[in-house]
N, C-alpha and C. Protein backbone atom coordinates (compact mmCIF):
# COMPACT_ATOMS: atom_id res chain seq x y z
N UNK A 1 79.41 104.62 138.22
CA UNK A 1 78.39 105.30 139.01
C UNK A 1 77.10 105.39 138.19
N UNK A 2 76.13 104.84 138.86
CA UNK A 2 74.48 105.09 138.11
C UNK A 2 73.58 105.38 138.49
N UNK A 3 73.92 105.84 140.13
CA UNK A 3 72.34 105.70 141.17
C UNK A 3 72.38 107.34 140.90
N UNK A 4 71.26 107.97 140.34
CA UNK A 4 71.07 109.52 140.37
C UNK A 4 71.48 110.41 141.20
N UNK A 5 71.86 110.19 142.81
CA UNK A 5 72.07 110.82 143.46
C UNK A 5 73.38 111.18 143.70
N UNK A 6 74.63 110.02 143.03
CA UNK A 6 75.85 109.73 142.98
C UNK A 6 76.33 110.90 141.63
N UNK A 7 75.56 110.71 140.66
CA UNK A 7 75.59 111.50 139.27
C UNK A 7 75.18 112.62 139.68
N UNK A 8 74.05 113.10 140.27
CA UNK A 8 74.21 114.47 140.48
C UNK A 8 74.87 115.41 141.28
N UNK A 9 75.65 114.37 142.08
CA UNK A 9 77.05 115.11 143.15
C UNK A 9 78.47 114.95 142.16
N UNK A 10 78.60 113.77 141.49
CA UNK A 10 79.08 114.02 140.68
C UNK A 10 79.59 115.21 139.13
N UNK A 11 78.12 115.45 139.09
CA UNK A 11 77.59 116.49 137.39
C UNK A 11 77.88 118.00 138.49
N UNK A 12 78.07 117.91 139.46
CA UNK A 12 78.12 119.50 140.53
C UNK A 12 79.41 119.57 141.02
N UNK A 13 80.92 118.26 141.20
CA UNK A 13 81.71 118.50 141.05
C UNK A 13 82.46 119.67 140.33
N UNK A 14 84.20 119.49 141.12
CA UNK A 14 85.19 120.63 140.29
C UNK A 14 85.88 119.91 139.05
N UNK A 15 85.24 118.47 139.01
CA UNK A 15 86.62 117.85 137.83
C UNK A 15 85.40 117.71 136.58
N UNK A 16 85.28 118.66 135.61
CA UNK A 16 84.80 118.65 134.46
C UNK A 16 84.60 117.50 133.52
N UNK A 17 85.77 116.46 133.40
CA UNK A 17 85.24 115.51 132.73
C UNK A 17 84.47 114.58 133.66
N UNK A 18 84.59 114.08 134.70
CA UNK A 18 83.34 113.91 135.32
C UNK A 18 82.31 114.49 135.54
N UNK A 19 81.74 115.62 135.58
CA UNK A 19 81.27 116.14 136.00
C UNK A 19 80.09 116.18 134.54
N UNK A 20 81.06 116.41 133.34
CA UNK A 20 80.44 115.80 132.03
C UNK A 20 79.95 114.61 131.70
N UNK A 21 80.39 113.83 132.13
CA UNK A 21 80.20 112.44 131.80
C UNK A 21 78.94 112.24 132.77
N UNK A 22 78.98 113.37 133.97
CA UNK A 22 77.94 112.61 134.93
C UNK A 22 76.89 113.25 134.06
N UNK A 23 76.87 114.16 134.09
CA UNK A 23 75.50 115.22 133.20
C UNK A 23 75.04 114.59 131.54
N UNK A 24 76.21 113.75 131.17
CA UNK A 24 75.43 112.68 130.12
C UNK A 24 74.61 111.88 131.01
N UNK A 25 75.04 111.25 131.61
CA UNK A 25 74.38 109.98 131.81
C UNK A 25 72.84 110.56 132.77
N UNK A 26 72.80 111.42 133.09
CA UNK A 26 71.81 112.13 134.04
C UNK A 26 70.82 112.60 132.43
N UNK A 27 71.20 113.29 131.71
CA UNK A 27 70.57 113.52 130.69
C UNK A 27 69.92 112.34 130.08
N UNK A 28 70.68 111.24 129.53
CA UNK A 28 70.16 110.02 129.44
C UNK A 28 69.14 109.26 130.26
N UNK A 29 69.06 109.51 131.39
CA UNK A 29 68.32 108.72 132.50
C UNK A 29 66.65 109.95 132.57
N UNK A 30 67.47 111.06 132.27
CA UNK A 30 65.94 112.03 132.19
C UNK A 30 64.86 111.35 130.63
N UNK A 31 65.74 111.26 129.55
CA UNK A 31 65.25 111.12 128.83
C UNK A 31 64.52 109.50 128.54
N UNK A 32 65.33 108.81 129.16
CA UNK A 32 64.49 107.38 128.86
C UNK A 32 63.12 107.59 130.23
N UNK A 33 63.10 108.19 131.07
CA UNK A 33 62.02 108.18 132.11
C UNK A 33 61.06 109.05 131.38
N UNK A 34 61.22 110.43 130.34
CA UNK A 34 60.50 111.47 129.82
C UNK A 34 59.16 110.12 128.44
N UNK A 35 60.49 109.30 128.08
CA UNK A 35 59.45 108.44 127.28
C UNK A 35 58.67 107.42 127.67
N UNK A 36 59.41 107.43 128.75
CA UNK A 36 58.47 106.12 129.38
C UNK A 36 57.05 106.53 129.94
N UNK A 37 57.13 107.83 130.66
CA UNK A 37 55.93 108.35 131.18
C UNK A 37 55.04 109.10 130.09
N UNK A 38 55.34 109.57 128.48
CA UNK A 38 54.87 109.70 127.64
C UNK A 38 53.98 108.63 127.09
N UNK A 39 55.02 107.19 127.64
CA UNK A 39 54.32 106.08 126.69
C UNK A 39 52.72 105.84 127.77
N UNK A 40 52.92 106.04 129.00
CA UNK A 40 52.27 105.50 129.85
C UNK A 40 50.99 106.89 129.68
N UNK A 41 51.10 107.73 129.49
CA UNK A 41 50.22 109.26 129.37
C UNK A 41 49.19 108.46 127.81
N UNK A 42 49.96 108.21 126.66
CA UNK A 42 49.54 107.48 125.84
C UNK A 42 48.09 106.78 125.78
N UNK A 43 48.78 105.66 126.72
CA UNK A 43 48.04 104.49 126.78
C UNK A 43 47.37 104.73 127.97
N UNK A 44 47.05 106.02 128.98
CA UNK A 44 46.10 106.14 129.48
C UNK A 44 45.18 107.37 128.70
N UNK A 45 45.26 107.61 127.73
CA UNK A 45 44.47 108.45 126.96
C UNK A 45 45.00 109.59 126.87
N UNK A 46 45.90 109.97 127.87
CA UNK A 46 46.28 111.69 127.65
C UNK A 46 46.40 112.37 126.04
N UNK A 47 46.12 113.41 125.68
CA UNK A 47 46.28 113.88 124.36
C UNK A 47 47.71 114.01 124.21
N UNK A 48 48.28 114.72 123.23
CA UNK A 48 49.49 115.24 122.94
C UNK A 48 49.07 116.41 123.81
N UNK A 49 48.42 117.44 123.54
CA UNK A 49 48.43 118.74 124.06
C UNK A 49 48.72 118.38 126.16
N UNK A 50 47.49 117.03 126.33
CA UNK A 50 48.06 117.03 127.79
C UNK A 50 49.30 117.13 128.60
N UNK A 51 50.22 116.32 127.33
CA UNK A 51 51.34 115.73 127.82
C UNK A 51 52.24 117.11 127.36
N UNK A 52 52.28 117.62 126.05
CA UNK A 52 52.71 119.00 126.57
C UNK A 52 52.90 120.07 127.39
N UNK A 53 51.77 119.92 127.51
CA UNK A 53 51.35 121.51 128.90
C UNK A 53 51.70 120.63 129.96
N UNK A 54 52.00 118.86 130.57
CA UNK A 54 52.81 118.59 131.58
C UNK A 54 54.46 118.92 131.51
N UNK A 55 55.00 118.81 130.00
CA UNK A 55 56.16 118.90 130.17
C UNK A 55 57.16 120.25 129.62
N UNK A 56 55.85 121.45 129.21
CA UNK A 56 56.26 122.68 129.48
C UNK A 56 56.73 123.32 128.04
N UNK A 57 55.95 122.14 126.78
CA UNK A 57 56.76 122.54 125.36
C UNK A 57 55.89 122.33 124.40
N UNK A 58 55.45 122.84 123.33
CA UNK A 58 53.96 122.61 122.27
C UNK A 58 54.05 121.18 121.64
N UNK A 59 53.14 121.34 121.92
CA UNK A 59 52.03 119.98 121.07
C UNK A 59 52.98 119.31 119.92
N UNK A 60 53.36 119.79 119.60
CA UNK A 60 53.93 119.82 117.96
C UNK A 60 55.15 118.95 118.49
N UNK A 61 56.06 119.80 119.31
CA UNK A 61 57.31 119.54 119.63
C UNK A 61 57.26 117.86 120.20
N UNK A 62 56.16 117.80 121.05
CA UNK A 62 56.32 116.11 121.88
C UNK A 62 55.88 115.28 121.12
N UNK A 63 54.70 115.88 119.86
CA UNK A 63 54.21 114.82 118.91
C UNK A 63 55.39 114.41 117.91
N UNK A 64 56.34 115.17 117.46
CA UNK A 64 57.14 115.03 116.77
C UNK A 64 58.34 114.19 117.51
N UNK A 65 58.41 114.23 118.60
CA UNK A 65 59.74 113.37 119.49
C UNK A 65 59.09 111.93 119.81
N UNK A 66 57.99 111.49 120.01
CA UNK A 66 57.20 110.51 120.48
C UNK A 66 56.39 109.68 119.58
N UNK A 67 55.80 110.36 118.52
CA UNK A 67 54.97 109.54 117.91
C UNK A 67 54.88 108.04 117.49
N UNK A 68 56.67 108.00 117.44
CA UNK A 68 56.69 106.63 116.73
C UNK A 68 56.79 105.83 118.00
N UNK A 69 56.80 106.30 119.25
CA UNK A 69 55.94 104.84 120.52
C UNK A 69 54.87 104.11 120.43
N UNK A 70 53.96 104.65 119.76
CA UNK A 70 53.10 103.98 119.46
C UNK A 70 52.50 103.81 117.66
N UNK A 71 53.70 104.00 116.94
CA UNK A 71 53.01 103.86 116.18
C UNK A 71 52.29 104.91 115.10
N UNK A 72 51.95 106.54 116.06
CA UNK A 72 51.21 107.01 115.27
C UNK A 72 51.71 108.07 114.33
C-alpha cells in the first residue's frame, strides 16, 4: 500500500502493526514532500525565516535540517 489515502485508513486502523507501518511510511512521504517544497521555497528566494514561519518551527531548526540542499 502507497497511495496516502490507503495509509491513512490504514495508520487509523485496530491492527497496530499496520497501523505502524502505515504511520512510517506516511511520515516518510510527509518528509520527502517537507524537502522538496523547502528546496523549491529555496530556489524561489524564500529566506529561512520564510520557510519557518510556513512550517510553524524557528529559523534555526529548518536551517539546520535543510541546509545541505543546497549547499549552504
Amino acid at each position: 500500500m502507497t497511495d496516502p489515502t490507503g495509509l491513512a485508513a490504514a495508520a487509523s486502523g485496530r491492527d497496530p502493526r499496520v497501523g505502524l507501518r502505515a504511520a512510517l511510511a506516511l511520515r516518510r512521504l510527509a518528509e520527502t514532500l517537507e524537502a522538496l517544497q523547502v528546496a523549491n521555497a529555496r530556489a524561489q528566494g524564500w529566506s529561512w525565516q520564510d520557510i519557518a514561519e510556513a512550517l510553524e518551527v524557528s529559523k534555526q531548526a529548518v536551517h539546520k535540517k535543510y541546509a545541505h540542499l543546497r549547499g549552504e
